[in-house]
PDB file of N, CA and C in Angstrom:
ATOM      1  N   UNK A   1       1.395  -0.289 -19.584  1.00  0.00           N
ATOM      2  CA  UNK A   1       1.760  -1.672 -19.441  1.00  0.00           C
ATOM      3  C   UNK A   1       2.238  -2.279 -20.750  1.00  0.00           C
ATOM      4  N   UNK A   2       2.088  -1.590 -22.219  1.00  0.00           N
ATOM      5  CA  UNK A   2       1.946  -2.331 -22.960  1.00  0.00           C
ATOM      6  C   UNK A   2       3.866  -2.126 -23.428  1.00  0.00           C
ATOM      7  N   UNK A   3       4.656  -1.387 -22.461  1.00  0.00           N
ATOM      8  CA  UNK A   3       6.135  -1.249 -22.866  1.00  0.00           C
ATOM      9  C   UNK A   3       6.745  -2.162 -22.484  1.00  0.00           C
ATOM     10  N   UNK A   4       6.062  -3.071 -21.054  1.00  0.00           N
ATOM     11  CA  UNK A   4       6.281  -3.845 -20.465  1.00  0.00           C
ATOM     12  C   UNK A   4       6.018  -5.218 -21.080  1.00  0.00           C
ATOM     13  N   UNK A   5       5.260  -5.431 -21.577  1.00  0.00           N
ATOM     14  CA  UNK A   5       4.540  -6.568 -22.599  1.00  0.00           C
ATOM     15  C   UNK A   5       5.744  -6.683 -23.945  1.00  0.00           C
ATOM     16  N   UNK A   6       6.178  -5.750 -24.185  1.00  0.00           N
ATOM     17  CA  UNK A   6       6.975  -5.480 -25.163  1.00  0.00           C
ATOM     18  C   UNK A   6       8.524  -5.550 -24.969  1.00  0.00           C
ATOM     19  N   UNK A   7       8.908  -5.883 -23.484  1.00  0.00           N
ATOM     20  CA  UNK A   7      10.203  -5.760 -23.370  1.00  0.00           C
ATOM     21  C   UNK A   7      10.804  -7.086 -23.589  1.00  0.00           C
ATOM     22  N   UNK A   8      11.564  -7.695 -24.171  1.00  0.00           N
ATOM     23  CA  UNK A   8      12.060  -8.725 -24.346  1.00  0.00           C
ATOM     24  C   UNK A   8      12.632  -8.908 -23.005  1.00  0.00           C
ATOM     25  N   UNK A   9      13.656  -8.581 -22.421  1.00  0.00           N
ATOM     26  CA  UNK A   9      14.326  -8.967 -20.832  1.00  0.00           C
ATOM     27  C   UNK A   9      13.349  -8.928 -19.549  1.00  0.00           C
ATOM     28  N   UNK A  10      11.924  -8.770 -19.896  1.00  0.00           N
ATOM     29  CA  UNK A  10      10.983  -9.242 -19.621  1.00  0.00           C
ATOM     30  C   UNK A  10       9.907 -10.023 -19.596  1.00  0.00           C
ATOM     31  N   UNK A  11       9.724 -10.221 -20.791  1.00  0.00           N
ATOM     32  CA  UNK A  11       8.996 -11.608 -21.068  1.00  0.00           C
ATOM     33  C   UNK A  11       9.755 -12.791 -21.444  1.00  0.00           C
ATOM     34  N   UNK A  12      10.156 -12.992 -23.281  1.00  0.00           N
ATOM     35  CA  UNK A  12      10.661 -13.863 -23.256  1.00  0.00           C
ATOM     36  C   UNK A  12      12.177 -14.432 -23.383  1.00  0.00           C
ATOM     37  N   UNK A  13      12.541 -13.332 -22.788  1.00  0.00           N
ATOM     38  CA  UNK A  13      14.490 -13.423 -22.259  1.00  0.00           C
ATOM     39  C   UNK A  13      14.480 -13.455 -20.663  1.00  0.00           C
ATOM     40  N   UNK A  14      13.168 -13.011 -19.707  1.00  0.00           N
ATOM     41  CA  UNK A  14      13.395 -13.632 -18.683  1.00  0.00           C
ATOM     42  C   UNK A  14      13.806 -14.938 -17.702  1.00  0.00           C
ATOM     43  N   UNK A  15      14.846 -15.615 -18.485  1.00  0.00           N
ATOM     44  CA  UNK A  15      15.177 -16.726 -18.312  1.00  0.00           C
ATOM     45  C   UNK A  15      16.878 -16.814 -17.724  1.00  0.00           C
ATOM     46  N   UNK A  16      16.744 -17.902 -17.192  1.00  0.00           N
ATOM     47  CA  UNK A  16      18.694 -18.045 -16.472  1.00  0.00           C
ATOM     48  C   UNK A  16      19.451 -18.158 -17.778  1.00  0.00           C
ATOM     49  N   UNK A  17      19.143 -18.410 -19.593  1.00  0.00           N
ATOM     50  CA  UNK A  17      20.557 -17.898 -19.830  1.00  0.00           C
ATOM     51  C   UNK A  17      20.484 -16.215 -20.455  1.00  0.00           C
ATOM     52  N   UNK A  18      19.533 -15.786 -19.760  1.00  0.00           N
ATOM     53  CA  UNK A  18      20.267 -14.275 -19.656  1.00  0.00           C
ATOM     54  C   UNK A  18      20.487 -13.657 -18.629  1.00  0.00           C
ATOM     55  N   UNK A  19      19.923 -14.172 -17.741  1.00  0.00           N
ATOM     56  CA  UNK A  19      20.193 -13.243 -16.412  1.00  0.00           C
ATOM     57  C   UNK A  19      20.756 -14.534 -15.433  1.00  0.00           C
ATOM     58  N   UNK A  20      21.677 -14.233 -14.790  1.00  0.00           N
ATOM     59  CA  UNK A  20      22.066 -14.888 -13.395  1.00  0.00           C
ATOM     60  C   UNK A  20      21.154 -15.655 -12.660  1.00  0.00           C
ATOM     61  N   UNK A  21      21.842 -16.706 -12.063  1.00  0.00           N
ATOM     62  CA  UNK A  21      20.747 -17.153 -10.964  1.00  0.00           C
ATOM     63  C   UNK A  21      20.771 -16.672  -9.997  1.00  0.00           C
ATOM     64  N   UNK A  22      21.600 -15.613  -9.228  1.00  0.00           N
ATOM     65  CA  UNK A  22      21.395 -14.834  -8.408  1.00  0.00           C
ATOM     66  C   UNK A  22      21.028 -13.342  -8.426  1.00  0.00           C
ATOM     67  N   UNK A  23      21.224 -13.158  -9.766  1.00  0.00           N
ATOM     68  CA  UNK A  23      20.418 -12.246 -10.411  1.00  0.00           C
ATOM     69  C   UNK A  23      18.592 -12.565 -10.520  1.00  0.00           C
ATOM     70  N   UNK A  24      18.475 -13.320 -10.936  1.00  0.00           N
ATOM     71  CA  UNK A  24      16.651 -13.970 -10.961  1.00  0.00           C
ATOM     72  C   UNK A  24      16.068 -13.887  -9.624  1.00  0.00           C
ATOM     73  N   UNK A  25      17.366 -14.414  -8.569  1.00  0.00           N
ATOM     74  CA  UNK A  25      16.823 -15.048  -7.302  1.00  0.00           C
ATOM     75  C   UNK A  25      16.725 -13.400  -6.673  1.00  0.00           C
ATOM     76  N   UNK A  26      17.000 -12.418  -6.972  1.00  0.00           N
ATOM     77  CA  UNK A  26      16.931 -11.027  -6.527  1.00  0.00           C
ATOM     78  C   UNK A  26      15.775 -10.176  -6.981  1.00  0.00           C
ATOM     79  N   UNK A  27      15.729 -10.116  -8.221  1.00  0.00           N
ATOM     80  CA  UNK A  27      14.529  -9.616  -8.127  1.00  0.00           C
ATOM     81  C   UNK A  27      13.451 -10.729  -8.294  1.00  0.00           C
ATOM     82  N   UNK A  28      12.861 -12.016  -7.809  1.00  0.00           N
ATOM     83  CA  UNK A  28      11.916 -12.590  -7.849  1.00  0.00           C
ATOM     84  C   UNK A  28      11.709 -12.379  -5.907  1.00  0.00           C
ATOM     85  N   UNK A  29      12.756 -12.116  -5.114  1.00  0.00           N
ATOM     86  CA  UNK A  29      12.158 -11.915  -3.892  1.00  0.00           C
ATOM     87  C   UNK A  29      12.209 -10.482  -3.157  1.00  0.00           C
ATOM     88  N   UNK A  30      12.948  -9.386  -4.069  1.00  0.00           N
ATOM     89  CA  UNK A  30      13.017  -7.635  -3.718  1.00  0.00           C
ATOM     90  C   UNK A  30      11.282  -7.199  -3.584  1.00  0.00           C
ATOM     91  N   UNK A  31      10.565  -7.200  -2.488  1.00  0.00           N
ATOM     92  CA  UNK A  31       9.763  -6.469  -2.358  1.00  0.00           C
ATOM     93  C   UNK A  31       9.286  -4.918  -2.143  1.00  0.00           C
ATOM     94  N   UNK A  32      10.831  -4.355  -1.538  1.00  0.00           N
ATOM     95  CA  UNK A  32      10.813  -2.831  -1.425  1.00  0.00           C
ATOM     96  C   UNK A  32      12.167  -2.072  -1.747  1.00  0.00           C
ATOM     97  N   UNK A  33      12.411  -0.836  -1.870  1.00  0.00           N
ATOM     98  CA  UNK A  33      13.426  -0.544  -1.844  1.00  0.00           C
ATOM     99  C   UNK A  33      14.318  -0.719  -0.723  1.00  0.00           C
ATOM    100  N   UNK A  34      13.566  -0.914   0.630  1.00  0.00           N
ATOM    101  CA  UNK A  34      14.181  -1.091   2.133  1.00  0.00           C
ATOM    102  C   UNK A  34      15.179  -2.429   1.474  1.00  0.00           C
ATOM    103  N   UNK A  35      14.673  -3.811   0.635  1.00  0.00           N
ATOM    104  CA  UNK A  35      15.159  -4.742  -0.117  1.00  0.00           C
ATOM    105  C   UNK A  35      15.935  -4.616  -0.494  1.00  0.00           C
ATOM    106  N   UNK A  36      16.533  -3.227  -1.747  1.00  0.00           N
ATOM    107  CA  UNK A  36      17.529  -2.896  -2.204  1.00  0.00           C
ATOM    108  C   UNK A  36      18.546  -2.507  -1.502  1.00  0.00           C
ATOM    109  N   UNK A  37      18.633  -1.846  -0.555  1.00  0.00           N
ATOM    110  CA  UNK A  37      19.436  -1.192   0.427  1.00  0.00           C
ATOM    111  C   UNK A  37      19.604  -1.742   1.120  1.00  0.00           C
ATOM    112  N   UNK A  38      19.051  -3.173   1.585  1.00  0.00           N
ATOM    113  CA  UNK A  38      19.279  -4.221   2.974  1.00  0.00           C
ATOM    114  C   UNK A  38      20.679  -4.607   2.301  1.00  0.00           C
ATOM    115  N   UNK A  39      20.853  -4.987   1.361  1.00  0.00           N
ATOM    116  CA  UNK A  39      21.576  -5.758   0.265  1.00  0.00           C
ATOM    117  C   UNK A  39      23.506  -5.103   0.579  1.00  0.00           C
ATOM    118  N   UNK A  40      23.628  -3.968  -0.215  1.00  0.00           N
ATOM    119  CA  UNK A  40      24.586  -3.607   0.015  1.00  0.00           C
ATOM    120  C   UNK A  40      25.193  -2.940   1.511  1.00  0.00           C
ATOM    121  N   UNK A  41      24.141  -2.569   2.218  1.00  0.00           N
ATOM    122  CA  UNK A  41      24.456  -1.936   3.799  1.00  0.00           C
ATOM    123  C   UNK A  41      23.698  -2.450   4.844  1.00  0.00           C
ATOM    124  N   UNK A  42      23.175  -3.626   5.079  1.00  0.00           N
ATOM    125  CA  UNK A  42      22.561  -4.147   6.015  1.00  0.00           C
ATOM    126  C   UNK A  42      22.865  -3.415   7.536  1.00  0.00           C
ATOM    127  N   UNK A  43      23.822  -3.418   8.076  1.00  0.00           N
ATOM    128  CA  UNK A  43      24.015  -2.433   9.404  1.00  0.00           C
ATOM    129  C   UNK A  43      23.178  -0.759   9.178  1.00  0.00           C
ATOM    130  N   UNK A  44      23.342  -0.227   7.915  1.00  0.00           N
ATOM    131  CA  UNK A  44      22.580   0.871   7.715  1.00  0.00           C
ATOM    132  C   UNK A  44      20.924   0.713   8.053  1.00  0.00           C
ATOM    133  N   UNK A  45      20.313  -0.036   7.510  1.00  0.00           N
ATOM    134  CA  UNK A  45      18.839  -0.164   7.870  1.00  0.00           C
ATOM    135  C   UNK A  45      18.710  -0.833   9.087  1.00  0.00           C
ATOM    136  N   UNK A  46      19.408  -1.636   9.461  1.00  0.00           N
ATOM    137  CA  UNK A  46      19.049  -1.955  11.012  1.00  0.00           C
ATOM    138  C   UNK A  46      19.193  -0.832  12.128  1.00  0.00           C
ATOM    139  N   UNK A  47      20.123   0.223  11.294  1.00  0.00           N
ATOM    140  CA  UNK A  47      20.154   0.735  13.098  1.00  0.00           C
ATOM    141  C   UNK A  47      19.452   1.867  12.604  1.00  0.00           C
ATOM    142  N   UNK A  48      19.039   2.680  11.184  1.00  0.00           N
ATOM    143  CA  UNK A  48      18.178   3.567  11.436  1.00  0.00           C
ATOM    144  C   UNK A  48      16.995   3.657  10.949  1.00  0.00           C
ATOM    145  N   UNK A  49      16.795   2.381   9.916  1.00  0.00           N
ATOM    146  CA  UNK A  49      15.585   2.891   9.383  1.00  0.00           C
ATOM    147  C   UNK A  49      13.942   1.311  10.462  1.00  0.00           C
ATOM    148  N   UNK A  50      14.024   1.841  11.233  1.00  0.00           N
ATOM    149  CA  UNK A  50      12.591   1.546  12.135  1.00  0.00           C
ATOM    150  C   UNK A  50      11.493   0.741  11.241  1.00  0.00           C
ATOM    151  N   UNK A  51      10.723   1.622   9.953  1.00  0.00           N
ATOM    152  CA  UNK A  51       9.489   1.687   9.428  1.00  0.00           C
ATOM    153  C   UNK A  51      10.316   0.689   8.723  1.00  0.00           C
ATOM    154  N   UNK A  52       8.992   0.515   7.596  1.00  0.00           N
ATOM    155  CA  UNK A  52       9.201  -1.038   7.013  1.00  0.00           C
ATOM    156  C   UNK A  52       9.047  -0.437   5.378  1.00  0.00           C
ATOM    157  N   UNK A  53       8.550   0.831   4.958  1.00  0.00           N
ATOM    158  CA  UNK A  53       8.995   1.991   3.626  1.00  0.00           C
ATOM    159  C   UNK A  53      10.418   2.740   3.684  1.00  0.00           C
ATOM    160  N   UNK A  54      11.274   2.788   2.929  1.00  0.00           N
ATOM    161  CA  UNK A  54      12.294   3.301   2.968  1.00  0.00           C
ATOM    162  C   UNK A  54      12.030   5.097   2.333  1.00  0.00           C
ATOM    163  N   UNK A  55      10.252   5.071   1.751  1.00  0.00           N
ATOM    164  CA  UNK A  55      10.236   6.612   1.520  1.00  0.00           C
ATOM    165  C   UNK A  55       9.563   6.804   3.066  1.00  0.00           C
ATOM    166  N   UNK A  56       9.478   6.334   4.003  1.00  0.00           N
ATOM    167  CA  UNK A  56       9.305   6.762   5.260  1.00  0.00           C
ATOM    168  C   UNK A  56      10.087   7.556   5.862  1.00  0.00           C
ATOM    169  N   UNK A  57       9.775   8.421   7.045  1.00  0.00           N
ATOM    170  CA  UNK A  57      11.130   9.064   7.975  1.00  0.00           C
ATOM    171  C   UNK A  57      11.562   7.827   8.686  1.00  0.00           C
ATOM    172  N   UNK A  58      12.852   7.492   8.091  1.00  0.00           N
ATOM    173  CA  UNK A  58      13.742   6.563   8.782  1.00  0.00           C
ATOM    174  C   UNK A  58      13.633   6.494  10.510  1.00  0.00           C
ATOM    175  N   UNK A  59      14.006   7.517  11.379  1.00  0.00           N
ATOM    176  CA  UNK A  59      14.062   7.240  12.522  1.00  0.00           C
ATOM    177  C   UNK A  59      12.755   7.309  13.589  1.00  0.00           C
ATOM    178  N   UNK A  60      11.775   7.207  12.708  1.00  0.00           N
ATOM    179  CA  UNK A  60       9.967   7.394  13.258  1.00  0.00           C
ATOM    180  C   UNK A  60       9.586   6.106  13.386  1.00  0.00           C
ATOM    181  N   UNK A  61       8.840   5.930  14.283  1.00  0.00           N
ATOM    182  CA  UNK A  61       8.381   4.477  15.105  1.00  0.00           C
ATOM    183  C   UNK A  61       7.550   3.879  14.227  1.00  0.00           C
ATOM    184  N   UNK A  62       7.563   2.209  13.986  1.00  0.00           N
ATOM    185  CA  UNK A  62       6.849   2.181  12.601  1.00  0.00           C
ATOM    186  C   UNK A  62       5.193   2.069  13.204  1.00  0.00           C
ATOM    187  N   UNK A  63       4.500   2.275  12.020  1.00  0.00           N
ATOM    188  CA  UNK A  63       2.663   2.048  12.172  1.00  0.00           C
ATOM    189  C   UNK A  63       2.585   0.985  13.068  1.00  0.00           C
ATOM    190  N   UNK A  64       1.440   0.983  13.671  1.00  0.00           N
ATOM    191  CA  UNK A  64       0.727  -0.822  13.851  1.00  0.00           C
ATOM    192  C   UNK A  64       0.491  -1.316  13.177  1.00  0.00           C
ATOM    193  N   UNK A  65      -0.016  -2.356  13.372  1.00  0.00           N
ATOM    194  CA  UNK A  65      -0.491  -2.952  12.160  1.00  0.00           C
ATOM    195  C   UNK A  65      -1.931  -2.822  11.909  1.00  0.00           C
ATOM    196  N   UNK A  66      -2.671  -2.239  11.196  1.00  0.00           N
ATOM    197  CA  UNK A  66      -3.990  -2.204  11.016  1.00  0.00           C
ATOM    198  C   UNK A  66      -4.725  -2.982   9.356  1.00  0.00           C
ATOM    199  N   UNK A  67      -5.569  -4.012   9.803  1.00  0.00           N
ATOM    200  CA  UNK A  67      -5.946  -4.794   9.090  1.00  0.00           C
ATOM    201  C   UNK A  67      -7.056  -3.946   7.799  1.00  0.00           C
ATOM    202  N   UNK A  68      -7.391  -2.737   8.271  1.00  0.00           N
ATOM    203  CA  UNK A  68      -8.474  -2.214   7.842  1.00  0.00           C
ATOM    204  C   UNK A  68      -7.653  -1.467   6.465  1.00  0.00           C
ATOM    205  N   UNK A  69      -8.029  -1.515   4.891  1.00  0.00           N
ATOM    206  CA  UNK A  69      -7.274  -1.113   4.066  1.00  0.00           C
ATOM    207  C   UNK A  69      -7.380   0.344   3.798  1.00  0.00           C
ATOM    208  N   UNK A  70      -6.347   1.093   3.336  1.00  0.00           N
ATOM    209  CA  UNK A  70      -6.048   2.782   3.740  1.00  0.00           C
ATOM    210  C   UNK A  70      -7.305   3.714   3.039  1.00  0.00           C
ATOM    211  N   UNK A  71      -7.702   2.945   2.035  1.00  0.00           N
ATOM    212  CA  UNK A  71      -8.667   3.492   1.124  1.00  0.00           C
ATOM    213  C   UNK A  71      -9.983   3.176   2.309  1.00  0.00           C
ATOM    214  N   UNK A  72     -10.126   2.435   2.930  1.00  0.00           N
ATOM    215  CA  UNK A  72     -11.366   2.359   3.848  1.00  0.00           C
ATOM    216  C   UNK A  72     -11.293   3.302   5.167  1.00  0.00           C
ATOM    217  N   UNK A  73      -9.945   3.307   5.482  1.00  0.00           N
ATOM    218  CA  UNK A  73     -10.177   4.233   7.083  1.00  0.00           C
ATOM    219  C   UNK A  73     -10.608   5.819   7.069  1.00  0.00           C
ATOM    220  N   UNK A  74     -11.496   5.766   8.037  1.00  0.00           N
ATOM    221  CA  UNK A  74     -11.804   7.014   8.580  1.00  0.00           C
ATOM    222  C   UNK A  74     -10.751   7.868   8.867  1.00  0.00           C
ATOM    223  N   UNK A  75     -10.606   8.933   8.385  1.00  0.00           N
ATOM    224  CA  UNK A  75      -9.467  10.119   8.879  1.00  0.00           C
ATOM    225  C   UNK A  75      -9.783  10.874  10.354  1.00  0.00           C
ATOM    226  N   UNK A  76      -8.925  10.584  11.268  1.00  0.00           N
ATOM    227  CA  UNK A  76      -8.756  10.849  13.006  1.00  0.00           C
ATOM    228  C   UNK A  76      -9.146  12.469  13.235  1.00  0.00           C
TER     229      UNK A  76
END
């Protein structure tokens, strides 16, 4: 963490006059890579990728939703 602490275009150059405001406004709301790829090919992830991980198998039905966290569940 401490390269990160250390990066200037991260701490204190993270600001609109260095980066874009649609640049800022991108990565302050990119939560996954599925995010990155919605971006330039949107028809691509709608029609194959299902799951909501883009390191997922794209055409596999996504999980349920289970409230219980992965580190807690019992293995089936």
């Amino acid at each position: 963490m401490a390269w990160l602490e250390a990066d200037r275009f991260f701490t204190s150059n993270f600001n609109e006059d260095t980066y874009t405001k649609k640049g800022l406004e991108w990565v302050n709301t990119t939560e996954s890579l599925k995010d990155v790829l919605d971006r330039p090919y949107p028809e691509m992830t709608q029609k194959w990728m299902n799951c909501t991980s883009a390191f997922s198998v794209w055409d596999f039905a996504p999980n349920s939703y289970n409230p219980i966290p992965l580190y807690l569940r019992v293995p089936e």
